[in-house]
Protein backbone atom coordinates (compact mmCIF):
# COMPACT_ATOMS: atom_id res chain seq x y z
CA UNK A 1 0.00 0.00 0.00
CA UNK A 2 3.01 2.06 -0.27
CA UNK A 3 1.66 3.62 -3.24
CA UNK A 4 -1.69 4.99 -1.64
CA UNK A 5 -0.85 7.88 0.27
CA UNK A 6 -4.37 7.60 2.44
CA UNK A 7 -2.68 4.27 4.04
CA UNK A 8 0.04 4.28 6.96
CA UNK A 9 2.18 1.61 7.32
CA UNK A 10 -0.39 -0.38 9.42
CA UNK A 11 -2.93 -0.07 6.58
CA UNK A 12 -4.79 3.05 8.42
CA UNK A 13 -6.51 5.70 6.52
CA UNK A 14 -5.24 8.91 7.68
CA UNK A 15 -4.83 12.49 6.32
CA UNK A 16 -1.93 12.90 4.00
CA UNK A 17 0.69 15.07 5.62
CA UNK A 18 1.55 17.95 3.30
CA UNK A 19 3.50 20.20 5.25
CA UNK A 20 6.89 19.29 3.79
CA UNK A 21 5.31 20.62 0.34
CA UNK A 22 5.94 23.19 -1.43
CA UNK A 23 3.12 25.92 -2.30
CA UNK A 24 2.75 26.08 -5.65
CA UNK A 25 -0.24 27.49 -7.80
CA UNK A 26 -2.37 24.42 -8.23
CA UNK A 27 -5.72 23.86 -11.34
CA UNK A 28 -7.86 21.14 -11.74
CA UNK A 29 -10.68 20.81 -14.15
CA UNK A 30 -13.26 17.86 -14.25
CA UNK A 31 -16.33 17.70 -16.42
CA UNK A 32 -19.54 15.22 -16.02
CA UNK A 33 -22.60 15.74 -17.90
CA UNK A 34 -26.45 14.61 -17.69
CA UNK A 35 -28.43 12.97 -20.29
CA UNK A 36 -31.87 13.89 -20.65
CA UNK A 37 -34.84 13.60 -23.37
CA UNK A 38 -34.70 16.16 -26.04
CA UNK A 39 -38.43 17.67 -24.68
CA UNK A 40 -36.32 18.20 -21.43
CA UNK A 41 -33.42 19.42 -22.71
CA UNK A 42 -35.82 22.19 -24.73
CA UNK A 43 -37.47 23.30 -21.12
CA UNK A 44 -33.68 24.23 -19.65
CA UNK A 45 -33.18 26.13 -22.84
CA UNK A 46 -36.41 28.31 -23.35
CA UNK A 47 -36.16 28.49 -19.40
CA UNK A 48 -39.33 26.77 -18.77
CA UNK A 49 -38.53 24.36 -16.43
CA UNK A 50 -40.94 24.60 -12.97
CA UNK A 51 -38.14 24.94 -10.57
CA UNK A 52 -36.70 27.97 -12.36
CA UNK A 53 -32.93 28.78 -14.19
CA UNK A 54 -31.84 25.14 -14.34
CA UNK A 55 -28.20 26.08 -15.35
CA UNK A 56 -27.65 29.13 -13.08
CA UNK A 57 -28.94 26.92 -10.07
CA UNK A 58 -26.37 23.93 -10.91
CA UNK A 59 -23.51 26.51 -11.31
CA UNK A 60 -23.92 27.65 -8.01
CA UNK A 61 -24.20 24.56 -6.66
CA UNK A 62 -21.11 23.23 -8.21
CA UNK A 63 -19.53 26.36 -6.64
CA UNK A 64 -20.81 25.79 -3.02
CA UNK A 65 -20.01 22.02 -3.65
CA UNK A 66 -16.49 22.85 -4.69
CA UNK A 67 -16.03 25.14 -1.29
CA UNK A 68 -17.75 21.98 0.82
CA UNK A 69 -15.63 19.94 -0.06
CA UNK A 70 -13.43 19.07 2.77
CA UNK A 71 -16.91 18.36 4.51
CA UNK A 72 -18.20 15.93 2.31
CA UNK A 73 -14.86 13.49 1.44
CA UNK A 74 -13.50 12.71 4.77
CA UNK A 75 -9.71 12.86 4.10
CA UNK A 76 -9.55 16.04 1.97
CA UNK A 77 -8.11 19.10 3.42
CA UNK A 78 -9.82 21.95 3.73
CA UNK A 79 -7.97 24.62 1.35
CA UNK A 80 -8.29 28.26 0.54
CA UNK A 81 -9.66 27.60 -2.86
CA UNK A 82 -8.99 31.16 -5.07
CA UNK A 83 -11.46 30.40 -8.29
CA UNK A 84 -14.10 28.57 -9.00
CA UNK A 85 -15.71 28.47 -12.47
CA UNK A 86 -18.81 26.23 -13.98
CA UNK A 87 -19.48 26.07 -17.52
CA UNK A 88 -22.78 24.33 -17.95
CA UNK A 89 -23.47 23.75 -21.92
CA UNK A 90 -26.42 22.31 -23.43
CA UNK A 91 -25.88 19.73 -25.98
CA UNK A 92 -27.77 18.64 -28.23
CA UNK A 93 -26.06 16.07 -29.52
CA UNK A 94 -25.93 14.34 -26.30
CA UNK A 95 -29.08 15.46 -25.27
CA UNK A 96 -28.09 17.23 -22.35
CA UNK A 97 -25.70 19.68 -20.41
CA UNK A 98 -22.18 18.48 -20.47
CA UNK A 99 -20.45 20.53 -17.12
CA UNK A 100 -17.11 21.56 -16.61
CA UNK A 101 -15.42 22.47 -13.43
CA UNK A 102 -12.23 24.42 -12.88
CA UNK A 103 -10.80 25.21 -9.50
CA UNK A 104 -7.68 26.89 -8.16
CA UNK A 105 -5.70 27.40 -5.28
CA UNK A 106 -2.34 28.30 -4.50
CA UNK A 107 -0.73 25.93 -1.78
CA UNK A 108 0.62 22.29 -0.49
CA UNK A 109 -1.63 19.87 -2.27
CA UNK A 110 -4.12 19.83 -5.11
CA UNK A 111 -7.77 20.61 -5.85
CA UNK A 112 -8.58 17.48 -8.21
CA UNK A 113 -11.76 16.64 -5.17
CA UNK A 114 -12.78 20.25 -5.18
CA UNK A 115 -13.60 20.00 -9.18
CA UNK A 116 -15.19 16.58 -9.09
CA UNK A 117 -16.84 17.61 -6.43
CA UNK A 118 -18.00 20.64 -7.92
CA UNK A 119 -19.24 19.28 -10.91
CA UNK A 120 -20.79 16.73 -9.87
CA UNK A 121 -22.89 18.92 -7.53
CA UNK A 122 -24.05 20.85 -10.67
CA UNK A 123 -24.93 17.55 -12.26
CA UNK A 124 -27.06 16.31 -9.32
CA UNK A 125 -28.64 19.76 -9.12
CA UNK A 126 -29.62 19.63 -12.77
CA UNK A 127 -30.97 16.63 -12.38
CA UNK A 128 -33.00 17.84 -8.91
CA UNK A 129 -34.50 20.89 -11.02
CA UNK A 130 -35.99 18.66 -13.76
CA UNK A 131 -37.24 15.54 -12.00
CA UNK A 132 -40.74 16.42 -12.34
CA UNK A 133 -40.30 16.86 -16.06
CA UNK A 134 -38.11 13.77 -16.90
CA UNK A 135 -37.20 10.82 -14.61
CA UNK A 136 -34.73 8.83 -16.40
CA UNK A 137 -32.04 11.75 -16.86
CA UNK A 138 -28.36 9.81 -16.20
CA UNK A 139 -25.41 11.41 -15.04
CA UNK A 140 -22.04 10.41 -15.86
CA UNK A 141 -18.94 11.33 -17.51
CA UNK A 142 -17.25 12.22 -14.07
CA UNK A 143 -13.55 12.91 -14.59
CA UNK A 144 -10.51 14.80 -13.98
CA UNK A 145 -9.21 16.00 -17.32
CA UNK A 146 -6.62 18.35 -16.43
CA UNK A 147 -4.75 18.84 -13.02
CA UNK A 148 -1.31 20.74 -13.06
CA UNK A 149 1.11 22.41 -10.42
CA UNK A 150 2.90 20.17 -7.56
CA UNK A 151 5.30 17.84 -7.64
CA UNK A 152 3.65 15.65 -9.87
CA UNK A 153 3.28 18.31 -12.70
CA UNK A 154 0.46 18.42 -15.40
CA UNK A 155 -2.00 15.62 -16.43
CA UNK A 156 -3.91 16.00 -18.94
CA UNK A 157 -7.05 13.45 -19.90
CA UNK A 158 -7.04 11.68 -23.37
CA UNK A 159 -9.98 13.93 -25.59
């Protein structure tokens, strides 16, 4: 378990010491996206949907979700998280709202949580504003596809 930094020596989860590292300015961005009917996809653009502005609802969700994240995933640290920015698209193609996340921070470990976290706040809040129209929506797509500073440098997700 060497290689899982959540695991002490004993096999124990604990919180990953980062004081040793150095603060750098960190990014992560992580997408997810929700699948819907095309007649439900139409109420979220023409802004008809009962519950109100689907999109600007989810993206400040995703943005609370991003700064709760610490709370919600037990061995996160809580960091001073300096942007947070939600693109929520409709698609038609898919049909649905494909959602990307991007959070930053400057300091000792990385905000890859804080983005999925983030968007996949917006997704189940997209999701909560249109259940009365559409039950089967699925969410999914959940991924990091970028994450750069730190000692492990930039990753970047194949397209």
């Amino acid at each position: 378990m060497a290689d899982l930094t959540h695991f002490d020596e004993t096999g124990a989860a604990h919180m990953v010491d980062v004081s040793d590292k150095d603060v750098t300015d960190r990014v992560a961005v992580a997408e997810a996206h929700v699948k819907m009917l095309p007649q439900t996809l139409e109420k979220v653009v023409e802004g008809t949907a009962k519950k109100g502005d689907v999109l600007g609802v989810a993206r400040l969700a995703g943005i609370m979700g991003a700064k709760k994240c610490a709370d919600l995933i037990p061995l996160c640290h809580p960091l001073p998280i300096t942007k947070v920015a939600l693109d929520l698209v409709p698609d038609d193609t898919l049909p649905g709202i494909r959602i990307t996340a991007t959070v930053k921070t400057t300091g000792q470990t990385g905000v890859e949580m804080e983005a999925l976290t983030a968007a996949s706040t917006a997704a189940l809040t997209v999701y909560d504003m249109l259940k009365a129209a559409e039950k089967t929506m699925e969410i999914g797509g959940l991924r990091v596809v970028l994450k750069d500073g730190g000692k492990s440098g930039r990753y970047e997700a194949a397209p």
